[in-house]
Each structure stands twice: as structure tokens, then as C-alpha cells.
PDB file of N, CA and C in Angstrom:
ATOM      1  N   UNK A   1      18.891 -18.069   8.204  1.00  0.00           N
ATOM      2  CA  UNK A   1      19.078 -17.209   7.055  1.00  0.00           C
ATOM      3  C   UNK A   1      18.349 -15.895   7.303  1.00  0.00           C
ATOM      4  N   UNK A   2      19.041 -14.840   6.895  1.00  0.00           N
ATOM      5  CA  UNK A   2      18.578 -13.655   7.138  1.00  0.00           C
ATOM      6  C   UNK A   2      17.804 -12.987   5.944  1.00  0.00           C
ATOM      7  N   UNK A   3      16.399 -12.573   6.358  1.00  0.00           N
ATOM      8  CA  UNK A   3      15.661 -11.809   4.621  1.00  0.00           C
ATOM      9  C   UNK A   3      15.847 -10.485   4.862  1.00  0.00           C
ATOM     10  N   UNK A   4      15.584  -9.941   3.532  1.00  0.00           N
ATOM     11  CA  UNK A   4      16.151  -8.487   3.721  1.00  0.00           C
ATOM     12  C   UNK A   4      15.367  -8.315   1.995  1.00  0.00           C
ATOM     13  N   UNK A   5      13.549  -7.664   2.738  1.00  0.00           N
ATOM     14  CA  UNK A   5      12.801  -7.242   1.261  1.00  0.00           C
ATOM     15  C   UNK A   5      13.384  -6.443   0.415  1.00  0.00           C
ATOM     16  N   UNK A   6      14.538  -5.269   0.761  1.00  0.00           N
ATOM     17  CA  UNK A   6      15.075  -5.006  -0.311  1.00  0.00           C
ATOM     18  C   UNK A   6      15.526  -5.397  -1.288  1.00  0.00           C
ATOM     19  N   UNK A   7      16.097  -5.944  -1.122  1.00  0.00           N
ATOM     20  CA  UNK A   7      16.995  -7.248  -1.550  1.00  0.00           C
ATOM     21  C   UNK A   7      16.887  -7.999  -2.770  1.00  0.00           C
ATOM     22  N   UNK A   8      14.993  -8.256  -2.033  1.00  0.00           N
ATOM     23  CA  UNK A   8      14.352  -9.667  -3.063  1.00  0.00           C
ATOM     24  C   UNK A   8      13.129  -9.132  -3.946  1.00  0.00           C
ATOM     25  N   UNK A   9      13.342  -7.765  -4.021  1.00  0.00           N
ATOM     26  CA  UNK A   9      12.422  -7.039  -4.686  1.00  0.00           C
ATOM     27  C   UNK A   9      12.794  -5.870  -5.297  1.00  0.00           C
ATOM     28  N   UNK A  10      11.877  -5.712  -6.757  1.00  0.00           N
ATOM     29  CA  UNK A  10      11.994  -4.494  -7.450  1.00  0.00           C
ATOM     30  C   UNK A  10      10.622  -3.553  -7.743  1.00  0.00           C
ATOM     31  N   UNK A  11      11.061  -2.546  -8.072  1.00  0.00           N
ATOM     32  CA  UNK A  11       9.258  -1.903  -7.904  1.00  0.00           C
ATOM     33  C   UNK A  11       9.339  -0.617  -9.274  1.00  0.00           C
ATOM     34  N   UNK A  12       8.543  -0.690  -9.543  1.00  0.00           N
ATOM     35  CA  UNK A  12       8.726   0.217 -10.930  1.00  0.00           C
ATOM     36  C   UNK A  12       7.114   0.715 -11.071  1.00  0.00           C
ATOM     37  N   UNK A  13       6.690   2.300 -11.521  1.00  0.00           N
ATOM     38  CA  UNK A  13       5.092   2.721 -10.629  1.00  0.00           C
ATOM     39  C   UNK A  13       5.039   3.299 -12.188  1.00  0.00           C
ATOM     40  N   UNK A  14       4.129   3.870 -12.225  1.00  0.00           N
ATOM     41  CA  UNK A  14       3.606   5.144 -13.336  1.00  0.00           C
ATOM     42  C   UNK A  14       3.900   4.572 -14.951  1.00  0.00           C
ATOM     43  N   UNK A  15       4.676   5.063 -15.867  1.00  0.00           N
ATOM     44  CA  UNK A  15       4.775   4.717 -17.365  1.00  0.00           C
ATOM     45  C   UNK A  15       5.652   3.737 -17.428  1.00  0.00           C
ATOM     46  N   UNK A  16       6.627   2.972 -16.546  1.00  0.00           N
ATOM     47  CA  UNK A  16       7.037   1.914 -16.567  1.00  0.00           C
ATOM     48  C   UNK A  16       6.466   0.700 -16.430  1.00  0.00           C
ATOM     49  N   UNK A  17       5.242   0.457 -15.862  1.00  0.00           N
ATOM     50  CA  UNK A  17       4.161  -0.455 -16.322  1.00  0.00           C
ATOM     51  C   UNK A  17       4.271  -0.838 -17.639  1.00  0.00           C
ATOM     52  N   UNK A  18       4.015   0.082 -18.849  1.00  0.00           N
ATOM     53  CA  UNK A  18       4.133  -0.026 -20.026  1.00  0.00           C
ATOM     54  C   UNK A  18       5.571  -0.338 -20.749  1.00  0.00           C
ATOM     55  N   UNK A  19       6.097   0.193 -20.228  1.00  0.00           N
ATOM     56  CA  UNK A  19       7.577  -0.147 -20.828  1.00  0.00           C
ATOM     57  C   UNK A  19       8.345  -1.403 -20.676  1.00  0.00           C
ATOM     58  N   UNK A  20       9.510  -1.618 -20.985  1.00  0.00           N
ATOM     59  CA  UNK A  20      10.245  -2.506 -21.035  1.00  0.00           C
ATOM     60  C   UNK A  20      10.822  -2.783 -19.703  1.00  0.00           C
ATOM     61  N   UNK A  21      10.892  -4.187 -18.925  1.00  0.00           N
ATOM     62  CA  UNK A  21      11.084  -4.117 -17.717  1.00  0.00           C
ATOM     63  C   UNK A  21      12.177  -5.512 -17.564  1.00  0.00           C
ATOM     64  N   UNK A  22      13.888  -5.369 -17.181  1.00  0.00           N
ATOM     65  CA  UNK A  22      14.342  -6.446 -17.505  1.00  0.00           C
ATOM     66  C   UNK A  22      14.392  -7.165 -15.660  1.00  0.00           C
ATOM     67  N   UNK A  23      13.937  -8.408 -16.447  1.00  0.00           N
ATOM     68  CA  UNK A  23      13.441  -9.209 -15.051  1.00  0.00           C
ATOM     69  C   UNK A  23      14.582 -10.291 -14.698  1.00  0.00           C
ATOM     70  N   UNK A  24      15.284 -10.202 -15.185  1.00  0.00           N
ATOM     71  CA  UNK A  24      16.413 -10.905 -14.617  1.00  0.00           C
ATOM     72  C   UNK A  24      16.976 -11.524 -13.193  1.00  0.00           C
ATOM     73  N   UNK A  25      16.569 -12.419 -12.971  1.00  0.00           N
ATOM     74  CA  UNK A  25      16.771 -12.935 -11.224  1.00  0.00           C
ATOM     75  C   UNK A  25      15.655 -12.558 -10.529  1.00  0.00           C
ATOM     76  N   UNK A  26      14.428 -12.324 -11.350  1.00  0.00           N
ATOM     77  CA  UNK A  26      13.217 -12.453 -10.743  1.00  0.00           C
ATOM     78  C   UNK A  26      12.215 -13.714 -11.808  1.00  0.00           C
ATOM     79  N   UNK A  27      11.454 -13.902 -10.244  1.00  0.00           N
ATOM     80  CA  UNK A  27      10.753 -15.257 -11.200  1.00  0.00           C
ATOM     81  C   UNK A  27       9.285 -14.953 -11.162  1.00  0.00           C
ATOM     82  N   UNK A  28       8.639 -14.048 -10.491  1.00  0.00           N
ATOM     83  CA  UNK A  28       7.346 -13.247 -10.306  1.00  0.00           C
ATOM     84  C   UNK A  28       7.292 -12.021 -10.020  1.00  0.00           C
ATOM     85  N   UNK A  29       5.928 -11.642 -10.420  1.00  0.00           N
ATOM     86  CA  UNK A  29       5.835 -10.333 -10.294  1.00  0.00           C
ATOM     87  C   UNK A  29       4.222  -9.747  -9.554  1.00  0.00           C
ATOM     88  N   UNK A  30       4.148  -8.928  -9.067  1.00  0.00           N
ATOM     89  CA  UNK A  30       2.669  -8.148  -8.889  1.00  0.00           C
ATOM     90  C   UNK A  30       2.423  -6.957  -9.361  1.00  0.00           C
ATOM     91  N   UNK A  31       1.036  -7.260 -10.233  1.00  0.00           N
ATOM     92  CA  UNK A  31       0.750  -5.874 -11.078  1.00  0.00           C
ATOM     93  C   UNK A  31      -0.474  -5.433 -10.514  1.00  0.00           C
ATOM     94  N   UNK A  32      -0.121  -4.274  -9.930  1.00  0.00           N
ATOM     95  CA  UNK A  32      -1.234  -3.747  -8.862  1.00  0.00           C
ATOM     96  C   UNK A  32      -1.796  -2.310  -9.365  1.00  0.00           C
ATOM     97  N   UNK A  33      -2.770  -2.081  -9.214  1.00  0.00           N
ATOM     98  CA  UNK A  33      -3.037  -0.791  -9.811  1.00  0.00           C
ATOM     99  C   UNK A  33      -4.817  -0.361  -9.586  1.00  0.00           C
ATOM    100  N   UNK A  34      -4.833   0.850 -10.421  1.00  0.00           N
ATOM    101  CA  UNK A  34      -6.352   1.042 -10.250  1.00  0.00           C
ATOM    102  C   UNK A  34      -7.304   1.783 -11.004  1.00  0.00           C
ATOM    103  N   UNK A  35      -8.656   1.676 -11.075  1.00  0.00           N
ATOM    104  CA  UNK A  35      -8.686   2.434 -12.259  1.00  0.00           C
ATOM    105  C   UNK A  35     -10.042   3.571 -11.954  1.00  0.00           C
ATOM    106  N   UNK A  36     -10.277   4.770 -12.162  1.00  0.00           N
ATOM    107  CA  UNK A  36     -11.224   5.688 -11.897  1.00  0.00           C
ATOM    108  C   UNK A  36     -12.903   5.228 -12.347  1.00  0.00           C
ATOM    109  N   UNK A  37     -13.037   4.151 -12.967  1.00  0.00           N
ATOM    110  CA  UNK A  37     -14.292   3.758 -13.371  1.00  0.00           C
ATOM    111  C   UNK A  37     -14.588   2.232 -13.079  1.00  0.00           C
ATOM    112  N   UNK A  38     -15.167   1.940 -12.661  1.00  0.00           N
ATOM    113  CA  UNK A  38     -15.541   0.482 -12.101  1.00  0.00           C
ATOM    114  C   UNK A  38     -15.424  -0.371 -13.487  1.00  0.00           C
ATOM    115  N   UNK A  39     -15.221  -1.512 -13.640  1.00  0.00           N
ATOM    116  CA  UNK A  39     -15.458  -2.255 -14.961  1.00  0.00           C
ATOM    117  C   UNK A  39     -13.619  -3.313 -15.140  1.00  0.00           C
ATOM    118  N   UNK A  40     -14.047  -4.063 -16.303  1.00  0.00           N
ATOM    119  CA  UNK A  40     -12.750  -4.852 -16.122  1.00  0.00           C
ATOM    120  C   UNK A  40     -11.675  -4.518 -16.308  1.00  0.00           C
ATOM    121  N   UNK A  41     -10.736  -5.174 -16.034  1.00  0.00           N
ATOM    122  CA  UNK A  41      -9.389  -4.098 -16.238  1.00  0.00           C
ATOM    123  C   UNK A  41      -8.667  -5.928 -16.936  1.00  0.00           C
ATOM    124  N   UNK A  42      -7.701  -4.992 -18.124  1.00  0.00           N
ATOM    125  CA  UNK A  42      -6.845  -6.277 -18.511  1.00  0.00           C
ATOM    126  C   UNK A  42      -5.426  -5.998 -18.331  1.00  0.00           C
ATOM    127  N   UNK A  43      -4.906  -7.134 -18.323  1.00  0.00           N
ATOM    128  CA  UNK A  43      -3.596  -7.301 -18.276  1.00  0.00           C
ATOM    129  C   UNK A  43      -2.869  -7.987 -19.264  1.00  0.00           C
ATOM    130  N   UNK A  44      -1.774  -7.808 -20.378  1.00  0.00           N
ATOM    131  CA  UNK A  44      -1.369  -8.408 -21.187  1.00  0.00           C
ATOM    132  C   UNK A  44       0.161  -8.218 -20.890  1.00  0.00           C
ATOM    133  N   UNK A  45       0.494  -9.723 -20.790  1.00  0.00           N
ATOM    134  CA  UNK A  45       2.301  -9.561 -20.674  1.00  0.00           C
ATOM    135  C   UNK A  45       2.562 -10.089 -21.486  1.00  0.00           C
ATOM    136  N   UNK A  46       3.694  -9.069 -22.452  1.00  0.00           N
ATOM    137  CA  UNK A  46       4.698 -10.084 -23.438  1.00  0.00           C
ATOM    138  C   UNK A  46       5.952 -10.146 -23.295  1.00  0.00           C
ATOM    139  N   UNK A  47       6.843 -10.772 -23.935  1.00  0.00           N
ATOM    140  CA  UNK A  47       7.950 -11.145 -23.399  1.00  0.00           C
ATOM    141  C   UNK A  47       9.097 -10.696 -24.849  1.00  0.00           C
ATOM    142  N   UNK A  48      10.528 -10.796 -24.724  1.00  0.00           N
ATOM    143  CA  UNK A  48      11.146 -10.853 -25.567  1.00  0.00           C
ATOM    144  C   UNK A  48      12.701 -11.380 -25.306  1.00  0.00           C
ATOM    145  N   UNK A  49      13.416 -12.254 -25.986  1.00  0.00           N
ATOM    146  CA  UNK A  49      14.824 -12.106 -25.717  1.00  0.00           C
ATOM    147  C   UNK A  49      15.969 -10.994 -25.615  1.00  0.00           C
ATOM    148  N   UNK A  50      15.737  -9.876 -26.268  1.00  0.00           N
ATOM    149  CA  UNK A  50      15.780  -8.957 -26.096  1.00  0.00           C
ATOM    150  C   UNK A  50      15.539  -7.342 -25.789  1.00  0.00           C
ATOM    151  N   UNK A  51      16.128  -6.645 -25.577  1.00  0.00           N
ATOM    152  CA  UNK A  51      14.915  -4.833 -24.940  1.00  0.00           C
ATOM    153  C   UNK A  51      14.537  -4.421 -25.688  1.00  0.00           C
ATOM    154  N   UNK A  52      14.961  -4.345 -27.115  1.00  0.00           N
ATOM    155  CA  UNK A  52      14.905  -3.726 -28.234  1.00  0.00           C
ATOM    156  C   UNK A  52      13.971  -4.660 -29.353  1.00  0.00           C
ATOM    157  N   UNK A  53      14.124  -5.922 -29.049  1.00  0.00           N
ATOM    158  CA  UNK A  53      13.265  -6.791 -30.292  1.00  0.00           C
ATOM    159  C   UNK A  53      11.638  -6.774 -30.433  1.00  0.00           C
ATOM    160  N   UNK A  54      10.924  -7.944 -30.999  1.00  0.00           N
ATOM    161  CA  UNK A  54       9.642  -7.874 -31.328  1.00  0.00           C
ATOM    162  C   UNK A  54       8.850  -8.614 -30.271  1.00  0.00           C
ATOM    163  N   UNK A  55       8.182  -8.121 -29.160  1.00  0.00           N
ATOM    164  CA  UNK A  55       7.646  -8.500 -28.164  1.00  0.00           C
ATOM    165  C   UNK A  55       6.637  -9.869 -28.537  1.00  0.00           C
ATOM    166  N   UNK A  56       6.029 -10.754 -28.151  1.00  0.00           N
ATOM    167  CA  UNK A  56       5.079 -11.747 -28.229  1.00  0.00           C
ATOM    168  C   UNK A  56       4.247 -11.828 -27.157  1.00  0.00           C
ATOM    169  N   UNK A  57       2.795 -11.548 -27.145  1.00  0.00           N
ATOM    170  CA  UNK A  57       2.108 -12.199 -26.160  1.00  0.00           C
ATOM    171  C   UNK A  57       2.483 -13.254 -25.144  1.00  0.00           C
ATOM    172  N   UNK A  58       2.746 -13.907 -24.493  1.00  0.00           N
ATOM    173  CA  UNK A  58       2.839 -14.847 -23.272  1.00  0.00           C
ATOM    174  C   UNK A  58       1.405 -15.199 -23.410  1.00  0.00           C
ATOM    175  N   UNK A  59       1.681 -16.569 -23.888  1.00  0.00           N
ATOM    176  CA  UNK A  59       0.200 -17.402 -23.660  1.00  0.00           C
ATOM    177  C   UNK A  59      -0.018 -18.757 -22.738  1.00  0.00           C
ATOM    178  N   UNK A  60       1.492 -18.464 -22.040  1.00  0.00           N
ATOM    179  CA  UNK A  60       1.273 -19.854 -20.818  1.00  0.00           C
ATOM    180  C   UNK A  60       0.317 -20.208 -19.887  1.00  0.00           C
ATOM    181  N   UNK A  61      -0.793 -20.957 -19.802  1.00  0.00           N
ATOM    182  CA  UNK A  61      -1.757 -21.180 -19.243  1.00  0.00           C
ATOM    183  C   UNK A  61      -1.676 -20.700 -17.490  1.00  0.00           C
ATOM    184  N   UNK A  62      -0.492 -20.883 -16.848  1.00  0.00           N
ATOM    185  CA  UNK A  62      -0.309 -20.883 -15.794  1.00  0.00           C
ATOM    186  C   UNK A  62       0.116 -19.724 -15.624  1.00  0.00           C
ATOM    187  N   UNK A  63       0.045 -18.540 -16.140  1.00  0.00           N
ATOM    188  CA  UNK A  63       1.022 -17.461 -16.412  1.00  0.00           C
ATOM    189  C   UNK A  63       0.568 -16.387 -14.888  1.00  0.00           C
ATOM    190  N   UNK A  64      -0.737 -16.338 -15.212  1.00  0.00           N
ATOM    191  CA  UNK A  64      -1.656 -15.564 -13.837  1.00  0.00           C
ATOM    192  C   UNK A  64      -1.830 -16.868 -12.894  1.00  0.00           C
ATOM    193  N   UNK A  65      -1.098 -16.531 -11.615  1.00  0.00           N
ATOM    194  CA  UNK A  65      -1.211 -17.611 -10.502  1.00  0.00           C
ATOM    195  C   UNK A  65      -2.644 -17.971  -9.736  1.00  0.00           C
ATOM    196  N   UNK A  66      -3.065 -19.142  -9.809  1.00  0.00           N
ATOM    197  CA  UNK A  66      -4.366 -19.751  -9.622  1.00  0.00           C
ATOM    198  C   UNK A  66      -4.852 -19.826 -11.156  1.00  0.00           C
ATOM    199  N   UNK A  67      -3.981 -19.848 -12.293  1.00  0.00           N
ATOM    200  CA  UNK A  67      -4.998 -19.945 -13.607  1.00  0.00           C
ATOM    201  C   UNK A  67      -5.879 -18.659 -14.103  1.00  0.00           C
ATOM    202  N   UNK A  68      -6.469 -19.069 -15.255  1.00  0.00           N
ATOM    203  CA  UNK A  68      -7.364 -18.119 -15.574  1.00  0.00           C
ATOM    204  C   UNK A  68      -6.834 -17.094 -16.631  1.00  0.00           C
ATOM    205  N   UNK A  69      -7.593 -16.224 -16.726  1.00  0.00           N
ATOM    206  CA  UNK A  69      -6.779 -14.882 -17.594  1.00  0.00           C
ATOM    207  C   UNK A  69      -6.416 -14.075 -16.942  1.00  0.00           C
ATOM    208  N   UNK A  70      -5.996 -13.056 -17.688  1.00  0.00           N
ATOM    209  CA  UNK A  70      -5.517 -11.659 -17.133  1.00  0.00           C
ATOM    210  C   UNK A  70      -6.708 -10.215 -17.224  1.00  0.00           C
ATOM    211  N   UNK A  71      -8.063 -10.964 -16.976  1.00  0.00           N
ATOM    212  CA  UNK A  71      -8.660  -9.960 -16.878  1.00  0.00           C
ATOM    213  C   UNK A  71      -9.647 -10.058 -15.392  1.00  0.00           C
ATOM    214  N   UNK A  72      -9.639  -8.728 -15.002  1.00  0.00           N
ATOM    215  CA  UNK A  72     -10.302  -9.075 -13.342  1.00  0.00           C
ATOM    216  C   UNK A  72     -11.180  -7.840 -13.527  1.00  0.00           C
ATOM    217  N   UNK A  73     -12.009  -7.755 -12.519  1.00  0.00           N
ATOM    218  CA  UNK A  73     -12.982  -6.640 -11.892  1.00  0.00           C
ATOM    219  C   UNK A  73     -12.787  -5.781 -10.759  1.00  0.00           C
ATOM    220  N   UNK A  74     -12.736  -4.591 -11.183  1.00  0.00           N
ATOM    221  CA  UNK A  74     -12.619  -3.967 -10.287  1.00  0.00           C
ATOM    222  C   UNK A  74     -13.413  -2.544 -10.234  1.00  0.00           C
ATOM    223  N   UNK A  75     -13.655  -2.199  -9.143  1.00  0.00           N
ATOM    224  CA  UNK A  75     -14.735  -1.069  -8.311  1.00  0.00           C
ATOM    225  C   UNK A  75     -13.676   0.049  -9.014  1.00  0.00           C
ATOM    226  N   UNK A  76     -14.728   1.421  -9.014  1.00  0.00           N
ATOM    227  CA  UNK A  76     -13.520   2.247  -8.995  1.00  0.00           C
ATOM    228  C   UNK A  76     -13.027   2.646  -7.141  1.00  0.00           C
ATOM    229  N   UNK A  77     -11.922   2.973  -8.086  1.00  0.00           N
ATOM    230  CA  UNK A  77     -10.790   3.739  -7.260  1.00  0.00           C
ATOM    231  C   UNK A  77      -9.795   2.321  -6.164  1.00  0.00           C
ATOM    232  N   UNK A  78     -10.537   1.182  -6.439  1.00  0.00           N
ATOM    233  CA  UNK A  78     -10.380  -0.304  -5.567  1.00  0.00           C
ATOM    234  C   UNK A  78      -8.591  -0.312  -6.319  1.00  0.00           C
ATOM    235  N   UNK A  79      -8.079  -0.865  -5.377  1.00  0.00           N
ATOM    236  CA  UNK A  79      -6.415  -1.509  -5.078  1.00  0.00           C
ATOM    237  C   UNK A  79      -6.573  -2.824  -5.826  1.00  0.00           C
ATOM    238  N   UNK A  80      -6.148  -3.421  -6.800  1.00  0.00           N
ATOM    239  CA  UNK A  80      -6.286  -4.791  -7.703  1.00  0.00           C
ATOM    240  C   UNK A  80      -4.645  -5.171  -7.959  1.00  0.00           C
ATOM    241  N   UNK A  81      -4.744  -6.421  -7.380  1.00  0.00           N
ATOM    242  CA  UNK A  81      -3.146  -6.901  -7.301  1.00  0.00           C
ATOM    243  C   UNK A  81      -3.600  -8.046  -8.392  1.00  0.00           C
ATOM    244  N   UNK A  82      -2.766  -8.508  -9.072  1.00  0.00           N
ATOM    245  CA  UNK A  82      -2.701  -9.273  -9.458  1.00  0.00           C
ATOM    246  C   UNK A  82      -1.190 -10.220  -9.740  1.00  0.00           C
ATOM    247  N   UNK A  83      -1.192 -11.233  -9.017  1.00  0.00           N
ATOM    248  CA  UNK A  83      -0.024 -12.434  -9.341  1.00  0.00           C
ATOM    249  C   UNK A  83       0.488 -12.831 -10.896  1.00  0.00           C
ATOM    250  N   UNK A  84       2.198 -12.559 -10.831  1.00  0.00           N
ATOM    251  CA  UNK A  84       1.787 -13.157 -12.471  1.00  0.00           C
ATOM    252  C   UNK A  84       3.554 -13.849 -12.145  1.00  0.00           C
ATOM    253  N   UNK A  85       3.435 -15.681 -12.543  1.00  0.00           N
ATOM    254  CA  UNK A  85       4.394 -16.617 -12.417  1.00  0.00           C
ATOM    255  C   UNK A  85       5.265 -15.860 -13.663  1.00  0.00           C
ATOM    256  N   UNK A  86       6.308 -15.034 -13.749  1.00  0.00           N
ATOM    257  CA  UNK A  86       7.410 -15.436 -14.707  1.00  0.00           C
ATOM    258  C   UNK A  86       8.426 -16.366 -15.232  1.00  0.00           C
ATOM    259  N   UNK A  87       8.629 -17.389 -14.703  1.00  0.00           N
ATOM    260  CA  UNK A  87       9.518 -18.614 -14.666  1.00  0.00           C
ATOM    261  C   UNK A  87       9.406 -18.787 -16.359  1.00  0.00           C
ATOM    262  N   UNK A  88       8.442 -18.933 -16.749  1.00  0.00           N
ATOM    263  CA  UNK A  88       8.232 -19.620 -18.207  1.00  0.00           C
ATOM    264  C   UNK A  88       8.825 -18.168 -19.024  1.00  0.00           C
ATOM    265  N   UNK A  89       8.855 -17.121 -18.811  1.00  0.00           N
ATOM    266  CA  UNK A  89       8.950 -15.759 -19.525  1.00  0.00           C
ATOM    267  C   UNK A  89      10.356 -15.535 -20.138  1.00  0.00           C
ATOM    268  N   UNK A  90      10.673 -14.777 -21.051  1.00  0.00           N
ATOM    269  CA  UNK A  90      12.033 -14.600 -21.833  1.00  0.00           C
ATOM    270  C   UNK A  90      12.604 -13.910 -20.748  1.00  0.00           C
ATOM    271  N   UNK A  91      13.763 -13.079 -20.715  1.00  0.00           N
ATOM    272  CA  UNK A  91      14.566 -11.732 -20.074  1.00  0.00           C
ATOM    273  C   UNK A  91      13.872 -10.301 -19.531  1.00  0.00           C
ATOM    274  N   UNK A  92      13.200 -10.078 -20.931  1.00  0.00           N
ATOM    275  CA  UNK A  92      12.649  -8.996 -21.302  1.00  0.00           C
ATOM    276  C   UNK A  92      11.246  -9.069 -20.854  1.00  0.00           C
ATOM    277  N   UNK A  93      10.451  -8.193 -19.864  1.00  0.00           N
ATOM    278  CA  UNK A  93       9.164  -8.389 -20.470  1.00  0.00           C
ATOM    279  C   UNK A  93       8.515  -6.916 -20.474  1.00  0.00           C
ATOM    280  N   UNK A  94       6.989  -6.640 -20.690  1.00  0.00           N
ATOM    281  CA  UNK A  94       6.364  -5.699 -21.331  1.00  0.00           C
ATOM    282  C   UNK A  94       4.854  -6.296 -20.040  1.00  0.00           C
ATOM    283  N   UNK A  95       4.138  -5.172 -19.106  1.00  0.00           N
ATOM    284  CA  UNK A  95       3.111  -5.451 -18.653  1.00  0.00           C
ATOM    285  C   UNK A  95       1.954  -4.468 -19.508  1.00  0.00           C
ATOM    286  N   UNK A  96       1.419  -4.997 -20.162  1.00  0.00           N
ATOM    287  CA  UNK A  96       0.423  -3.509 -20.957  1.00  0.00           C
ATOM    288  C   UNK A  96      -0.936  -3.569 -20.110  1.00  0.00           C
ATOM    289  N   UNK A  97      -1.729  -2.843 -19.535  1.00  0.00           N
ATOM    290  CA  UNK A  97      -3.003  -2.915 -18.549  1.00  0.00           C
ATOM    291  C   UNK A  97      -3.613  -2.018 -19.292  1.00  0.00           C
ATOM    292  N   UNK A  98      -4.600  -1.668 -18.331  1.00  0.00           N
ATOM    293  CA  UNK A  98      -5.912  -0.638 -18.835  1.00  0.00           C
ATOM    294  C   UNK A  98      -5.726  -0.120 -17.619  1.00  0.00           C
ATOM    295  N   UNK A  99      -5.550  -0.626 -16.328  1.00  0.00           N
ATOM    296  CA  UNK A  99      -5.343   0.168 -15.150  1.00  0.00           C
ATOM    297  C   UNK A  99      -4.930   1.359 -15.938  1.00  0.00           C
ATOM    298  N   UNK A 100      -5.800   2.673 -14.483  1.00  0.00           N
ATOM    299  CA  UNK A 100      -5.803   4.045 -14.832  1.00  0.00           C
ATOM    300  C   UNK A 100      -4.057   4.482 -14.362  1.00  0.00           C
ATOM    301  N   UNK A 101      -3.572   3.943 -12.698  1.00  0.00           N
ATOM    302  CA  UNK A 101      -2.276   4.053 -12.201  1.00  0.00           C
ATOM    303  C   UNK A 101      -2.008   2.596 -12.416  1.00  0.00           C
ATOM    304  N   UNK A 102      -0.742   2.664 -12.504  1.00  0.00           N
ATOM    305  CA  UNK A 102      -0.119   1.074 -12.181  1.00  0.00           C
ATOM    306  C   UNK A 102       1.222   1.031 -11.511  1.00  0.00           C
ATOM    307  N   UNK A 103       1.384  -0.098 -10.831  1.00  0.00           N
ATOM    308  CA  UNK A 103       2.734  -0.502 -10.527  1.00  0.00           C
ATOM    309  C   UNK A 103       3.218  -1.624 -10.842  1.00  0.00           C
ATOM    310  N   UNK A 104       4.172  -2.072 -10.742  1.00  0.00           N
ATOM    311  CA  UNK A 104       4.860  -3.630 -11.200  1.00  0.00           C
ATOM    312  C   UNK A 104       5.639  -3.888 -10.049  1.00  0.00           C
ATOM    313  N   UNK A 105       5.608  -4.761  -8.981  1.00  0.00           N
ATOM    314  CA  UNK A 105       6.716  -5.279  -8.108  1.00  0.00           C
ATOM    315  C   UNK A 105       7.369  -6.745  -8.568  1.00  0.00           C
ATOM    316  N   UNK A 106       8.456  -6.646  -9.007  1.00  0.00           N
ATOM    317  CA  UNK A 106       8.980  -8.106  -9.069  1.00  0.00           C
ATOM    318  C   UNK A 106       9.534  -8.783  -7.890  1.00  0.00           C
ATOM    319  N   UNK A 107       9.868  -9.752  -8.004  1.00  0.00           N
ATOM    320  CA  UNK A 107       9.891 -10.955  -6.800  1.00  0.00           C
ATOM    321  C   UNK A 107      10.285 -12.217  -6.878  1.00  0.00           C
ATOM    322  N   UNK A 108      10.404 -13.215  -5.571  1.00  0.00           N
ATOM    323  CA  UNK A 108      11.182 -14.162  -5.925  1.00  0.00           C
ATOM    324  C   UNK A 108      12.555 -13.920  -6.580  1.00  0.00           C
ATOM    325  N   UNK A 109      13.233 -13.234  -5.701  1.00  0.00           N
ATOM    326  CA  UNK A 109      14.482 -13.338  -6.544  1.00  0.00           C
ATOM    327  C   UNK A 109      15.346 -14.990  -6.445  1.00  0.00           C
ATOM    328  N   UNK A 110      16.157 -15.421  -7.747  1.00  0.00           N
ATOM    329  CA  UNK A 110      16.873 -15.996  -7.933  1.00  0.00           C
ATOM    330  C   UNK A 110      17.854 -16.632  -6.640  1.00  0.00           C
ATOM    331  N   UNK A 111      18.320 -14.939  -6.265  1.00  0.00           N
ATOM    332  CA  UNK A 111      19.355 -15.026  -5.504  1.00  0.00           C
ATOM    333  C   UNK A 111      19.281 -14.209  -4.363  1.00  0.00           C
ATOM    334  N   UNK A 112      19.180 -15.034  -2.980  1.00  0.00           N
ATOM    335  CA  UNK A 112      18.893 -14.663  -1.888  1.00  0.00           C
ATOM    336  C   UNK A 112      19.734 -13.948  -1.174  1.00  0.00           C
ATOM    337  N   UNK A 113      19.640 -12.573  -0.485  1.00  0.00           N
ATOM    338  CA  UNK A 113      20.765 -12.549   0.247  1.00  0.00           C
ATOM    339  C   UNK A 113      21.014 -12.835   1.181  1.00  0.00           C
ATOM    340  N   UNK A 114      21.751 -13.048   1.956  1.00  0.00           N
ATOM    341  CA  UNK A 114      22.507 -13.346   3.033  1.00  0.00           C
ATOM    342  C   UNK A 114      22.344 -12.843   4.501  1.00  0.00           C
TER     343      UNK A 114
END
């Protein structure tokens, strides 16, 4: 079988962090980012059945891969990835951080290509 990272990945940088991000045929994601002052940085994902409806926290225990919460430490100006399982998640989701930059890569696609 042949991989091809284009393919099996999406990437979305700057104010799309915050926004509405439809994850469709992805089952994970990495929220990587960074922030100008040393100290914790959080991460809150919510989810929705639809783009337009009333978002909900995601409170699945397993949600950040290895467990735990969605809050980590980081140095300034330091690169902070963080794993996050979508499988359990609606269509729709929402990454809200404190990171100063951010990015979102989704992953695991559904459907492999060829």
C-alpha cells in the first residue's frame, strides 16, 4: 500500500484554531502552538452536530492521548504539540487554547489512499 501525507492530513494555522473546523474522515488531531510567556497553556475542545449550532465542551476522559487534561507547560517561545483522540467527537469541532500562535493538524484519516 502506498502513503501519501497529503492525503491523510489537514492543517489549518492562525484564527482557525479558534474557529469551526469540520473533521470529517479524520479521527485525530495535533494542536501545536506557542506562547511568548512561559506558564500553562490550555486547551479546550468542543464539539457540535452541526457548524452553526451550540458547541459543548468534550469531556471524554480519553480525549488528550495518554489521559489527563488539556492543560500543559510550556517555556516561552517552546513548540507544544499536543495529541487529541477525536473518535468519540461530533462532525463539528471548535479547538479554543491560550497558545499565543496555533495550529491544528488533523489525522488518521478514515480513508486511505491508494
Amino acid at each position: 500500500m502506498k502513503r501519501a501525507l497529503p492525503g491523510n492530513v489537514k492543517v489549518f494555522t492562525d484564527t482557525l484554531s479558534q474557529g469551526v473546523i469540520d473533521r470529517e474522515g479524520f479521527l485525530s488531531a495535533v494542536v501545536g502552538g506557542t506562547v511568548d510567556t512561559a506558564g500553562d497553556v490550555t486547551i479546550v475542545v468542543k464539539d457540535c452536530d452541526t457548524e452553526n449550532g451550540t458547541f459543548a465542551d468534550v469531556t471524554d476522559d480519553w480525549l488528550f492521548i495518554g489521559g489527563g487534561s488539556g492543560t500543559v507547560t510550556a517555556a516561552a517561545d517552546e513548540l507544544v504539540n499536543v495529541d487529541v483522540d477525536l473518535v468519540g467527537c461530533k462532525r463539528y469541532v471548535k479547538f479554543v487554547t491560550t497558545f499565543d500562535e496555533v495550529a491544528v493538524v488533523l489525522g488518521d484519516a478514515a480513508i486511505q489512499p491508494v
